[in-house]
ModelCIF file with pLDDT and N, C-alpha, C, O atoms, coordinates in Angstrom:
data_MODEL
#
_entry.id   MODEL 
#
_entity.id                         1 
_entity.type                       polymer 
_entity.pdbx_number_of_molecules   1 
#
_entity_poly.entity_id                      1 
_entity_poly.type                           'polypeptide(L)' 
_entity_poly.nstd_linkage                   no 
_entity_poly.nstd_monomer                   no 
_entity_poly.pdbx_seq_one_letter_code       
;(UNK)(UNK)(UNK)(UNK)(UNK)(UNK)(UNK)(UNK)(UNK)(UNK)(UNK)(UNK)(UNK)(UNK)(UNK)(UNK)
(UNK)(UNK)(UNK)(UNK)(UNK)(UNK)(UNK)(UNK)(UNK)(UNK)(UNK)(UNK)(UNK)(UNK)(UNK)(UNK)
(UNK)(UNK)(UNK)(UNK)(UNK)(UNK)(UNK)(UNK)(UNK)(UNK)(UNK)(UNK)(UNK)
;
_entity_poly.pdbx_seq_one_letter_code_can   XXXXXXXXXXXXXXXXXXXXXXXXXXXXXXXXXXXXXXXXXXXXX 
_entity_poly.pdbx_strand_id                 A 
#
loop_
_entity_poly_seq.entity_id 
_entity_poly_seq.num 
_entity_poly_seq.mon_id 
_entity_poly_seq.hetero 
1 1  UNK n 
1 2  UNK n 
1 3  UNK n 
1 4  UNK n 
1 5  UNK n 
1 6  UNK n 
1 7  UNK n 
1 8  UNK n 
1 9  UNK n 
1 10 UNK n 
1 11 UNK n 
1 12 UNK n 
1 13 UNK n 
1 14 UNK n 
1 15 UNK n 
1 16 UNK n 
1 17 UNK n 
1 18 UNK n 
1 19 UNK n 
1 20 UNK n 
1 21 UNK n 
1 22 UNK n 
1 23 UNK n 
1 24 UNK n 
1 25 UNK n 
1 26 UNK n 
1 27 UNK n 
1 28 UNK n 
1 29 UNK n 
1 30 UNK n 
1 31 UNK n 
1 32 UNK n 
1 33 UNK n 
1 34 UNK n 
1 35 UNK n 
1 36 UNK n 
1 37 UNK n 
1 38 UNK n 
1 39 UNK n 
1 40 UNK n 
1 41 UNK n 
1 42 UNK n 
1 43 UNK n 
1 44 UNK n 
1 45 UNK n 
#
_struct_asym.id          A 
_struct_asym.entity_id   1 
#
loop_
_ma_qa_metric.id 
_ma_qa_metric.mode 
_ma_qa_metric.name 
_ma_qa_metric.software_group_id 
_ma_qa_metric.type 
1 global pLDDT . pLDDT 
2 local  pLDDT . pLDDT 
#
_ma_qa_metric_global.metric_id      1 
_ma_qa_metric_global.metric_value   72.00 
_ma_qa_metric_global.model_id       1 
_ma_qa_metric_global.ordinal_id     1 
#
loop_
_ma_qa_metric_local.label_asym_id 
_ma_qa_metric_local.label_comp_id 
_ma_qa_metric_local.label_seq_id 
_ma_qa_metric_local.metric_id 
_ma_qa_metric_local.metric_value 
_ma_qa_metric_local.model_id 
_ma_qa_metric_local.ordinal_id 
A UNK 1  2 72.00 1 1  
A UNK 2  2 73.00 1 2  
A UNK 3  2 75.00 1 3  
A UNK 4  2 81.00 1 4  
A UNK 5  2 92.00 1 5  
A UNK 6  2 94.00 1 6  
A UNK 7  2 95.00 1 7  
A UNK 8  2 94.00 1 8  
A UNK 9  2 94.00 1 9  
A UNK 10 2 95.00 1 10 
A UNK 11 2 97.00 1 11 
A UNK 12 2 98.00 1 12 
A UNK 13 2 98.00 1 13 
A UNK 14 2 96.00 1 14 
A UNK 15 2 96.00 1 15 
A UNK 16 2 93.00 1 16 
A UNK 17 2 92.00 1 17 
A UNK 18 2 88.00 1 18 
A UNK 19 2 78.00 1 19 
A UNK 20 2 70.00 1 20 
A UNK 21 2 68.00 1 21 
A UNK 22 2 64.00 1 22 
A UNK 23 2 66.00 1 23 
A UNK 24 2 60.00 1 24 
A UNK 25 2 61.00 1 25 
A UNK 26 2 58.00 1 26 
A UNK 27 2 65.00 1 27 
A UNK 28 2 64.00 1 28 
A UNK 29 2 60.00 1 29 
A UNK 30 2 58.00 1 30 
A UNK 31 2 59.00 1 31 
A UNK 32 2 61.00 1 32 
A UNK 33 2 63.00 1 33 
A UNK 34 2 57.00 1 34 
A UNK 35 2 64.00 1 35 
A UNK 36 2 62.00 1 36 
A UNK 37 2 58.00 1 37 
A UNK 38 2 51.00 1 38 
A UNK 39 2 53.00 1 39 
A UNK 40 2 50.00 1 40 
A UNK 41 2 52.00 1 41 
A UNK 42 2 44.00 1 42 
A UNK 43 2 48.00 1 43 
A UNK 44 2 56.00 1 44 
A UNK 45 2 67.00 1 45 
#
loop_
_atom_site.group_PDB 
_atom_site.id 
_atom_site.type_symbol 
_atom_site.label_atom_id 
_atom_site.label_alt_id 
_atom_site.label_comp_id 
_atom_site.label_asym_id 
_atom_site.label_entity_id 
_atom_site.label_seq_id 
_atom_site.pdbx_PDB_ins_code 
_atom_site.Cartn_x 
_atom_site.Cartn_y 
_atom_site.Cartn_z 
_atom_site.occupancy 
_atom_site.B_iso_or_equiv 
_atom_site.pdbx_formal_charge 
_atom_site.auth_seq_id 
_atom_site.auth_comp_id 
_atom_site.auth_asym_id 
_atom_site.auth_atom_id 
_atom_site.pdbx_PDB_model_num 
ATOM 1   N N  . UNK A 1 1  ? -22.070 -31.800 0.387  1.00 72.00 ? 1  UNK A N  1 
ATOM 2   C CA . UNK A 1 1  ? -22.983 -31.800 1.532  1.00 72.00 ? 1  UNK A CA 1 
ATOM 3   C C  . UNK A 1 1  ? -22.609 -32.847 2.578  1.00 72.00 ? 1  UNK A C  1 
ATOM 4   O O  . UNK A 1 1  ? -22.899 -32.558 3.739  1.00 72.00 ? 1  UNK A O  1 
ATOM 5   N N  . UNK A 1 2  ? -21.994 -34.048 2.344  1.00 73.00 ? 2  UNK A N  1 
ATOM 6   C CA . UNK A 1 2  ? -21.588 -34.967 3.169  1.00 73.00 ? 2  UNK A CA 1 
ATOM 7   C C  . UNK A 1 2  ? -20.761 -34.815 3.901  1.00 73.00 ? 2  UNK A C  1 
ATOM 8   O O  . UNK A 1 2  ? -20.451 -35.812 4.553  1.00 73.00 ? 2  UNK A O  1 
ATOM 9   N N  . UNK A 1 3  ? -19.819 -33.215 4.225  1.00 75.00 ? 3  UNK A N  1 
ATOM 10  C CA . UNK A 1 3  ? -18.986 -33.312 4.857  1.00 75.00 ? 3  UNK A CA 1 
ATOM 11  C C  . UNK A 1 3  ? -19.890 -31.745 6.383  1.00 75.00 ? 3  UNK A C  1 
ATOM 12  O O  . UNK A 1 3  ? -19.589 -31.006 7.321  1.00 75.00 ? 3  UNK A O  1 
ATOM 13  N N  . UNK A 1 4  ? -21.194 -32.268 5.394  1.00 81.00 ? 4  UNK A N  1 
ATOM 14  C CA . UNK A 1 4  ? -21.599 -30.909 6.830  1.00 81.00 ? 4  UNK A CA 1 
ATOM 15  C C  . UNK A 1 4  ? -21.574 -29.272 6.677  1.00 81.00 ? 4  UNK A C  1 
ATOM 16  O O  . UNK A 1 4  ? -22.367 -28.407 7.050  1.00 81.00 ? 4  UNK A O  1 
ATOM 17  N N  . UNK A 1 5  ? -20.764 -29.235 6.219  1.00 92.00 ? 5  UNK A N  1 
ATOM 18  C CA . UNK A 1 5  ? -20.995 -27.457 5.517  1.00 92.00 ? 5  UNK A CA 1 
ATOM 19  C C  . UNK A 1 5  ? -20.263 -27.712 4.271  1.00 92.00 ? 5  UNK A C  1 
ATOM 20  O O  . UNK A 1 5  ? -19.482 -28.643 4.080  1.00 92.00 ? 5  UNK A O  1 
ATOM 21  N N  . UNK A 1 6  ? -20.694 -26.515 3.194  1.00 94.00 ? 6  UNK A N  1 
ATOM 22  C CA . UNK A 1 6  ? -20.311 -26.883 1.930  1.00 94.00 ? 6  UNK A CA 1 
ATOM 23  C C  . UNK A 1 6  ? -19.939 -25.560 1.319  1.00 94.00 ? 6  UNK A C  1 
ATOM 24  O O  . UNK A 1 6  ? -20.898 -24.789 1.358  1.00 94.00 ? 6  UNK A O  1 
ATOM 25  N N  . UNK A 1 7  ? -18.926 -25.073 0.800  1.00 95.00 ? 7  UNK A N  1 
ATOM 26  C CA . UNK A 1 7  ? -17.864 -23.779 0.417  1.00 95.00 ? 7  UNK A CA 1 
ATOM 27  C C  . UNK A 1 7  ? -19.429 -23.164 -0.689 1.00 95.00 ? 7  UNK A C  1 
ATOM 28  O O  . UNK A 1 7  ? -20.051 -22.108 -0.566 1.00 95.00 ? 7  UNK A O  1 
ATOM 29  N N  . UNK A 1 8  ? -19.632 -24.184 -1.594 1.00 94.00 ? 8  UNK A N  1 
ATOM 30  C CA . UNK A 1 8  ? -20.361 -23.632 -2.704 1.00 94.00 ? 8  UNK A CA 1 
ATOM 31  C C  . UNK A 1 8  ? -21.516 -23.211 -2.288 1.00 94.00 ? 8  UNK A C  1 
ATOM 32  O O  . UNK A 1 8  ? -22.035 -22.320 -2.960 1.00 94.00 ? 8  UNK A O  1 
ATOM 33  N N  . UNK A 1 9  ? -22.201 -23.687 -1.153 1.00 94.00 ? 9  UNK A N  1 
ATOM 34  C CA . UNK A 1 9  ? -23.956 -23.399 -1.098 1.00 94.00 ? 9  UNK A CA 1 
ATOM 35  C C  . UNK A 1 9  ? -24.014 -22.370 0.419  1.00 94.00 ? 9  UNK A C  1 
ATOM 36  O O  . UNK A 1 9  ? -25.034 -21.748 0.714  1.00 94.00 ? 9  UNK A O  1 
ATOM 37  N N  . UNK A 1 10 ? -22.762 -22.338 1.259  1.00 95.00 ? 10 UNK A N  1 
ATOM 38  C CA . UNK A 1 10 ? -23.096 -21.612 2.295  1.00 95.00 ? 10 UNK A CA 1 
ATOM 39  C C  . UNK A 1 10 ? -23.642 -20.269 2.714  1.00 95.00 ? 10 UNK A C  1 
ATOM 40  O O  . UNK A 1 10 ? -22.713 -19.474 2.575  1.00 95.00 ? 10 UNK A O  1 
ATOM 41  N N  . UNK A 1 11 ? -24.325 -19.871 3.000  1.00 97.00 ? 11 UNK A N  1 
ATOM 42  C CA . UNK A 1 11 ? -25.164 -18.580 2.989  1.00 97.00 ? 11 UNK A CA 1 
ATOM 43  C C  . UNK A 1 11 ? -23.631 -17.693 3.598  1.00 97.00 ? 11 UNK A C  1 
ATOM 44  O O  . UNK A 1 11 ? -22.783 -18.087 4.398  1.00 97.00 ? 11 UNK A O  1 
ATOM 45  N N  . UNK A 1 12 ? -23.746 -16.206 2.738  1.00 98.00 ? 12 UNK A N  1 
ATOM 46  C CA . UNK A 1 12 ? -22.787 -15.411 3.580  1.00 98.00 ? 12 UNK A CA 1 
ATOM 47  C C  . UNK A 1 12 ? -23.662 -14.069 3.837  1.00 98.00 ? 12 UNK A C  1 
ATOM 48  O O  . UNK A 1 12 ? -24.333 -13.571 2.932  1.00 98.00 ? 12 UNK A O  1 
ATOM 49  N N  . UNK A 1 13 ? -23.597 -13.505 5.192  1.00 98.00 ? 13 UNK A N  1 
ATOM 50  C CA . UNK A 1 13 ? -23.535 -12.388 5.351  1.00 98.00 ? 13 UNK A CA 1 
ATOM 51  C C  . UNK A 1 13 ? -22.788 -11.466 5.490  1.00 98.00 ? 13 UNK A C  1 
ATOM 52  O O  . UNK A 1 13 ? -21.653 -11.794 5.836  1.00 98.00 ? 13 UNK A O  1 
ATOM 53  N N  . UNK A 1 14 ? -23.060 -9.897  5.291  1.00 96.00 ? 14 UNK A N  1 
ATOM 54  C CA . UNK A 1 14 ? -21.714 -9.589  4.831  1.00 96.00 ? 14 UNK A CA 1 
ATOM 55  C C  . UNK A 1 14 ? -22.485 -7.956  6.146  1.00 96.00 ? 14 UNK A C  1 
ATOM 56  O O  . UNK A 1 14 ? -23.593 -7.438  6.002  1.00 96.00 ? 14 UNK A O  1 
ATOM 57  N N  . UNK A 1 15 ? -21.737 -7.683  6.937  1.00 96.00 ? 15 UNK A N  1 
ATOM 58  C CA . UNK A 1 15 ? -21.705 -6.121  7.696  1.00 96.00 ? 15 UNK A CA 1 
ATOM 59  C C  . UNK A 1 15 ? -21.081 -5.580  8.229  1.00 96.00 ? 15 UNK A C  1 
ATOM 60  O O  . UNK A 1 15 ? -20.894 -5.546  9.446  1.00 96.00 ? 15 UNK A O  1 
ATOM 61  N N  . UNK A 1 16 ? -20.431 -4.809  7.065  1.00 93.00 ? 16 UNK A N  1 
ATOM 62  C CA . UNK A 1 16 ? -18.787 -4.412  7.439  1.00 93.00 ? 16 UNK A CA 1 
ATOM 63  C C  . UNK A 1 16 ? -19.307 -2.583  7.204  1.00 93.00 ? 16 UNK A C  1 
ATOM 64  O O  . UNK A 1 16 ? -20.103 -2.049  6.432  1.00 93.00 ? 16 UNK A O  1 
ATOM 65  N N  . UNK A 1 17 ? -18.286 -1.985  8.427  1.00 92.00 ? 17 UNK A N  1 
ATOM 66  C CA . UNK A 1 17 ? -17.937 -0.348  7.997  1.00 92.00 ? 17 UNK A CA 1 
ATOM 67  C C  . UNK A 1 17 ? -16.676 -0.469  7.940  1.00 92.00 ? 17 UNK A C  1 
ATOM 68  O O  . UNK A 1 17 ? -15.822 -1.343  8.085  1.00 92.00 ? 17 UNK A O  1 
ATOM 69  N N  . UNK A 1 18 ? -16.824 1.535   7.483  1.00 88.00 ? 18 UNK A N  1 
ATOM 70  C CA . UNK A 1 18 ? -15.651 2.014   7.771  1.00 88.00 ? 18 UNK A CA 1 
ATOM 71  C C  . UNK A 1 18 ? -15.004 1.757   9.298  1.00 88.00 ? 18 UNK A C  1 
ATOM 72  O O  . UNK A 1 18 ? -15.825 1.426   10.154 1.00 88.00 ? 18 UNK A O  1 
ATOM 73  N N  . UNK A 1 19 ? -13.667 1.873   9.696  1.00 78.00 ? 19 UNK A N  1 
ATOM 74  C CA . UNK A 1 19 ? -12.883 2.131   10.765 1.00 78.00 ? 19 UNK A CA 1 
ATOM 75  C C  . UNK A 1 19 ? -13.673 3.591   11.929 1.00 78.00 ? 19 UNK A C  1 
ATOM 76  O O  . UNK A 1 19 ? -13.772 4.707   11.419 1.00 78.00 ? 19 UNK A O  1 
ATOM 77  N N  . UNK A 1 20 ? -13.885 3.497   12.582 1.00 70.00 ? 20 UNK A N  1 
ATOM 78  C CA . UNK A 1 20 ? -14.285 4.461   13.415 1.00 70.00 ? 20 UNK A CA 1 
ATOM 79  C C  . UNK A 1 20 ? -13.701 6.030   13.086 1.00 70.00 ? 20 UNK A C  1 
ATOM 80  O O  . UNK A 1 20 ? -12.633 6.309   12.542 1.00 70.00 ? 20 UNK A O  1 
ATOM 81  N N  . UNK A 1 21 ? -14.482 6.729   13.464 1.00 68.00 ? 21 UNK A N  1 
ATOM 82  C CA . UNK A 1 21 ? -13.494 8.208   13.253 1.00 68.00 ? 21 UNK A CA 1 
ATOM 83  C C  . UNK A 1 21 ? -13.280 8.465   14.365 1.00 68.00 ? 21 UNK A C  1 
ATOM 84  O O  . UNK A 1 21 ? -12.806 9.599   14.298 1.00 68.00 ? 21 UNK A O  1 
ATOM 85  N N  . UNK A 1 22 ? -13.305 8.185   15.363 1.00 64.00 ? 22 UNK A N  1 
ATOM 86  C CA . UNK A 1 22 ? -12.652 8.778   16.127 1.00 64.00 ? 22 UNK A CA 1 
ATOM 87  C C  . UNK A 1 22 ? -11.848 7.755   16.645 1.00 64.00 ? 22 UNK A C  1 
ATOM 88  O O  . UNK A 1 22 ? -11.226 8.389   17.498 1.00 64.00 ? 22 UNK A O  1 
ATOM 89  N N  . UNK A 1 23 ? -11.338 6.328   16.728 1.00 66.00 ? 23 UNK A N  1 
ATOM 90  C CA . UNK A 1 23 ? -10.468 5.457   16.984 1.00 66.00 ? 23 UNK A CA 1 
ATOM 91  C C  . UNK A 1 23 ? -9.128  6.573   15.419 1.00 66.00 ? 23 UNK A C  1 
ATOM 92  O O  . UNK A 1 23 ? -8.229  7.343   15.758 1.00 66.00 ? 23 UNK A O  1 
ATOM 93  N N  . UNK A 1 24 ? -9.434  6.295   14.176 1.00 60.00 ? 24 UNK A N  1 
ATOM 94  C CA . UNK A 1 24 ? -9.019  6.761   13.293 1.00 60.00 ? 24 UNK A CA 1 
ATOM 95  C C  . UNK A 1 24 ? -8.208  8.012   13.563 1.00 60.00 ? 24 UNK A C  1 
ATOM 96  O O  . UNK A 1 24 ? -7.052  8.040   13.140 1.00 60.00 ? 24 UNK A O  1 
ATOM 97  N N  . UNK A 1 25 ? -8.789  9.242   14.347 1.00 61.00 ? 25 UNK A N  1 
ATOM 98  C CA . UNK A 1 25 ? -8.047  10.412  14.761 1.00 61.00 ? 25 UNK A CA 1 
ATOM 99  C C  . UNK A 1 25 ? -7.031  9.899   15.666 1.00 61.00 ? 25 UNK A C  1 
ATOM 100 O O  . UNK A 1 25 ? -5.963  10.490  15.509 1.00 61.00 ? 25 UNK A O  1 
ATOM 101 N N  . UNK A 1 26 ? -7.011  9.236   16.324 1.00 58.00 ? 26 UNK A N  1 
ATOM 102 C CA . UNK A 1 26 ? -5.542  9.138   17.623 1.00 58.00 ? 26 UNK A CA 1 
ATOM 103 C C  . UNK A 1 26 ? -4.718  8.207   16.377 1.00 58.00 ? 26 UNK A C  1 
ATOM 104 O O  . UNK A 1 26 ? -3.662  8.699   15.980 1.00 58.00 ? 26 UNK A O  1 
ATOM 105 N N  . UNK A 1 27 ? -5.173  6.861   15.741 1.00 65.00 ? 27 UNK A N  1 
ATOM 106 C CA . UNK A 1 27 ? -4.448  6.398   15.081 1.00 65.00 ? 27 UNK A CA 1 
ATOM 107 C C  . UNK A 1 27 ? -3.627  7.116   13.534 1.00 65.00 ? 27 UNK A C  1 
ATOM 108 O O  . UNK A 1 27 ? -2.455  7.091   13.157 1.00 65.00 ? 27 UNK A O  1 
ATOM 109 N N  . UNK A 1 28 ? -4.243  7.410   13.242 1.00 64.00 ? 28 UNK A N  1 
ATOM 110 C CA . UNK A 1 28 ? -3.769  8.789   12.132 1.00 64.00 ? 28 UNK A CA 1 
ATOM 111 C C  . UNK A 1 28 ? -2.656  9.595   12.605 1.00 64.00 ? 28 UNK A C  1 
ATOM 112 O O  . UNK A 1 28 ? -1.550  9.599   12.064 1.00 64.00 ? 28 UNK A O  1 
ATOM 113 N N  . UNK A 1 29 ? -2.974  10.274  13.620 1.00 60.00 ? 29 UNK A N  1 
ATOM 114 C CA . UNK A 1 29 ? -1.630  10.898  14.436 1.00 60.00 ? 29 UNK A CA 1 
ATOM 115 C C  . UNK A 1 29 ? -1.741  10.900  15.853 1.00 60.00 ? 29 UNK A C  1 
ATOM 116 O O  . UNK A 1 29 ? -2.791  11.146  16.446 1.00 60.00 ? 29 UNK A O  1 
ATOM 117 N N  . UNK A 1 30 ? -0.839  10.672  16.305 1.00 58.00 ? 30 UNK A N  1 
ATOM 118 C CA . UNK A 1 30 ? -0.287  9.829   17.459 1.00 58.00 ? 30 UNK A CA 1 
ATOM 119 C C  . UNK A 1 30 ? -0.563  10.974  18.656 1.00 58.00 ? 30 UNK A C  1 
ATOM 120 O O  . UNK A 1 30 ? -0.625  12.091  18.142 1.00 58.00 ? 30 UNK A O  1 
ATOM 121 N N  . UNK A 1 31 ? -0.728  10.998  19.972 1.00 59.00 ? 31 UNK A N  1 
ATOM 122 C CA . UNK A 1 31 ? -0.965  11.889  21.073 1.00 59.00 ? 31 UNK A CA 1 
ATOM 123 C C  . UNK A 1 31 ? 0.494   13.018  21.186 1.00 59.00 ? 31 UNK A C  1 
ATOM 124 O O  . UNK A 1 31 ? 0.535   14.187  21.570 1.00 59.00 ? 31 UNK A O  1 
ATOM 125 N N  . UNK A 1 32 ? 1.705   12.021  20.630 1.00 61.00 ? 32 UNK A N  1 
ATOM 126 C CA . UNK A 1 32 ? 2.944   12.569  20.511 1.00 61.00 ? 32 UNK A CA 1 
ATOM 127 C C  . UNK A 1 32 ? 2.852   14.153  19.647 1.00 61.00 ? 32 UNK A C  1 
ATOM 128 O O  . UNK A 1 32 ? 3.019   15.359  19.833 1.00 61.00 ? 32 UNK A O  1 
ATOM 129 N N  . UNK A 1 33 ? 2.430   13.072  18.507 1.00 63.00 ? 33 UNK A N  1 
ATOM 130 C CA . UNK A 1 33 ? 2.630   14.280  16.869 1.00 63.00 ? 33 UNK A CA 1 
ATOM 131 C C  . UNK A 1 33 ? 1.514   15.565  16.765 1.00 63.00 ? 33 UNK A C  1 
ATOM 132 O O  . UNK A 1 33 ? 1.436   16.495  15.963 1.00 63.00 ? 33 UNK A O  1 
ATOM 133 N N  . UNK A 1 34 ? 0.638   15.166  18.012 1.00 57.00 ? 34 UNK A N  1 
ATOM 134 C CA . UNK A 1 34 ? -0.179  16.502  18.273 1.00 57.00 ? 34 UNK A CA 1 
ATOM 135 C C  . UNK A 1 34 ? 0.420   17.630  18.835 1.00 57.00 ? 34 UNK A C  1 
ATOM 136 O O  . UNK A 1 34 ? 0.226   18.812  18.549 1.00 57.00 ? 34 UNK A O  1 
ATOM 137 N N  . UNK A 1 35 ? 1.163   17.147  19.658 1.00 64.00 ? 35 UNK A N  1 
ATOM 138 C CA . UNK A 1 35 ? 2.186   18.105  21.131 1.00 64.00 ? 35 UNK A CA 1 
ATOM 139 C C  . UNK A 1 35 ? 3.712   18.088  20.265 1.00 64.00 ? 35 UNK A C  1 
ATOM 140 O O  . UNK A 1 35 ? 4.843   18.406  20.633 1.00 64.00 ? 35 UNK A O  1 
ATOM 141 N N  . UNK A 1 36 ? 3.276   17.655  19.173 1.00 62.00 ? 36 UNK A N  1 
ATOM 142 C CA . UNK A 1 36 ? 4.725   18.332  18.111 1.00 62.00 ? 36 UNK A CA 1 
ATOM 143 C C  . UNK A 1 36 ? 6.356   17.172  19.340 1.00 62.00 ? 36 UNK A C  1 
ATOM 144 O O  . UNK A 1 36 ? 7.468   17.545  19.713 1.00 62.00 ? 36 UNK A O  1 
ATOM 145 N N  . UNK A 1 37 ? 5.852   16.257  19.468 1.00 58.00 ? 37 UNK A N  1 
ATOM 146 C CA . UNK A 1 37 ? 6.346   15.330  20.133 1.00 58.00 ? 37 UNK A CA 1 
ATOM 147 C C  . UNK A 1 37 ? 7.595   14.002  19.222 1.00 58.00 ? 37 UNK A C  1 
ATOM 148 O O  . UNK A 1 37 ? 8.283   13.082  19.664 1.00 58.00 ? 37 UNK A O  1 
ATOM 149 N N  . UNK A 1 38 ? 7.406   14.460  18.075 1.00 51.00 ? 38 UNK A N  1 
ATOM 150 C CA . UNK A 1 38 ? 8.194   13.667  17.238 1.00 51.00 ? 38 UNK A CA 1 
ATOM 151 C C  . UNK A 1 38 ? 8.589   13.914  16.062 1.00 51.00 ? 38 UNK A C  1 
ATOM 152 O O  . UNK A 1 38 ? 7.895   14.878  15.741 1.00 51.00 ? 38 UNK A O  1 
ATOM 153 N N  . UNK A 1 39 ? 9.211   13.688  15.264 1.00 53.00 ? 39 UNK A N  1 
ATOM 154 C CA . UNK A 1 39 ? 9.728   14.305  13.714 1.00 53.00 ? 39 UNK A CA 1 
ATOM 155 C C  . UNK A 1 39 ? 8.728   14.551  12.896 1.00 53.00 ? 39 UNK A C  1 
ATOM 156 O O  . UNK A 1 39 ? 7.625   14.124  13.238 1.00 53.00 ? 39 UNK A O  1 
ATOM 157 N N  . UNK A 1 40 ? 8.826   15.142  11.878 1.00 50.00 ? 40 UNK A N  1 
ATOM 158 C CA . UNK A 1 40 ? 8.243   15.196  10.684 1.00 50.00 ? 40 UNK A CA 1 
ATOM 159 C C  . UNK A 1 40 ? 7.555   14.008  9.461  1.00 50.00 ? 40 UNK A C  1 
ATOM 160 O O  . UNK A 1 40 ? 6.737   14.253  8.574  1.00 50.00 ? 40 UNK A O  1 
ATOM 161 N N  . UNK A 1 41 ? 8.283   12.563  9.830  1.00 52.00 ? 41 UNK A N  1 
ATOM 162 C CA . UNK A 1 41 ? 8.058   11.678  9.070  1.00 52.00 ? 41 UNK A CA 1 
ATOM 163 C C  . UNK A 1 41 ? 6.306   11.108  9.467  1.00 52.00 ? 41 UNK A C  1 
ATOM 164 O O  . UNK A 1 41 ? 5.917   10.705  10.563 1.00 52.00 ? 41 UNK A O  1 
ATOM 165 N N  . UNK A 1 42 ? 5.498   11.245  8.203  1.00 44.00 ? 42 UNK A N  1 
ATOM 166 C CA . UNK A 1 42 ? 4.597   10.707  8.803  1.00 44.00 ? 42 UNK A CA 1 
ATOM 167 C C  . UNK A 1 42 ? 4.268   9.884   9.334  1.00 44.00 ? 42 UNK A C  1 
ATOM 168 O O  . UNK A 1 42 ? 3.329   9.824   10.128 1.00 44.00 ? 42 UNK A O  1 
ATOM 169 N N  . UNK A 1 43 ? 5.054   8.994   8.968  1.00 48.00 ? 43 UNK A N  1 
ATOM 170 C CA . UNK A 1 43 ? 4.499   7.395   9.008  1.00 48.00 ? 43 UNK A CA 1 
ATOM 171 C C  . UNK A 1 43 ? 4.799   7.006   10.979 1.00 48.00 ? 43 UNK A C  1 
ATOM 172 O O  . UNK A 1 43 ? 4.086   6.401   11.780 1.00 48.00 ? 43 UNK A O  1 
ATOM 173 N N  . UNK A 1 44 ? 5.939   7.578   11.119 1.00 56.00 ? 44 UNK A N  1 
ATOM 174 C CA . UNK A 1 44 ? 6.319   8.150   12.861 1.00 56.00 ? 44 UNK A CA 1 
ATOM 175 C C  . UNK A 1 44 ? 4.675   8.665   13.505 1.00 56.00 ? 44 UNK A C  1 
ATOM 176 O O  . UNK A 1 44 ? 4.243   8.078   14.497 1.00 56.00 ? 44 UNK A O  1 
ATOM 177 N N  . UNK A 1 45 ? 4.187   9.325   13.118 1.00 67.00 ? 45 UNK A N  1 
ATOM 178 C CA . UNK A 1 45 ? 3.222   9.722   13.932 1.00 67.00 ? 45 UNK A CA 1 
ATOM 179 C C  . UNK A 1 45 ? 1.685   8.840   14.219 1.00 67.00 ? 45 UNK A C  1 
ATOM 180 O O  . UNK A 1 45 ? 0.848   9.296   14.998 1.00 67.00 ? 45 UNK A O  1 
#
């Protein structure tokens, strides 16, 4: 406590989601790999 905040007693809140779905759709596949704009490899798109 003497140093002002303390690892063991600090209150946490926690409000987390999923990733958006629709940020998720362009990032998933690329504006390219829709218009058949790039190879086959997924990880490319």
């Amino acid at each position: 406590e003497m140093s002002g905040f303390n690892a063991d007693t600090c209150g946490i809140i926690t409000m987390v989601d999923e990733q958006s779905a629709d940020i998720a759709m362009g990032v998933n596949m690329a504006l390219e790999a829709k218009k058949s704009e790039t190879d086959n490899n997924i990880n490319r798109e």
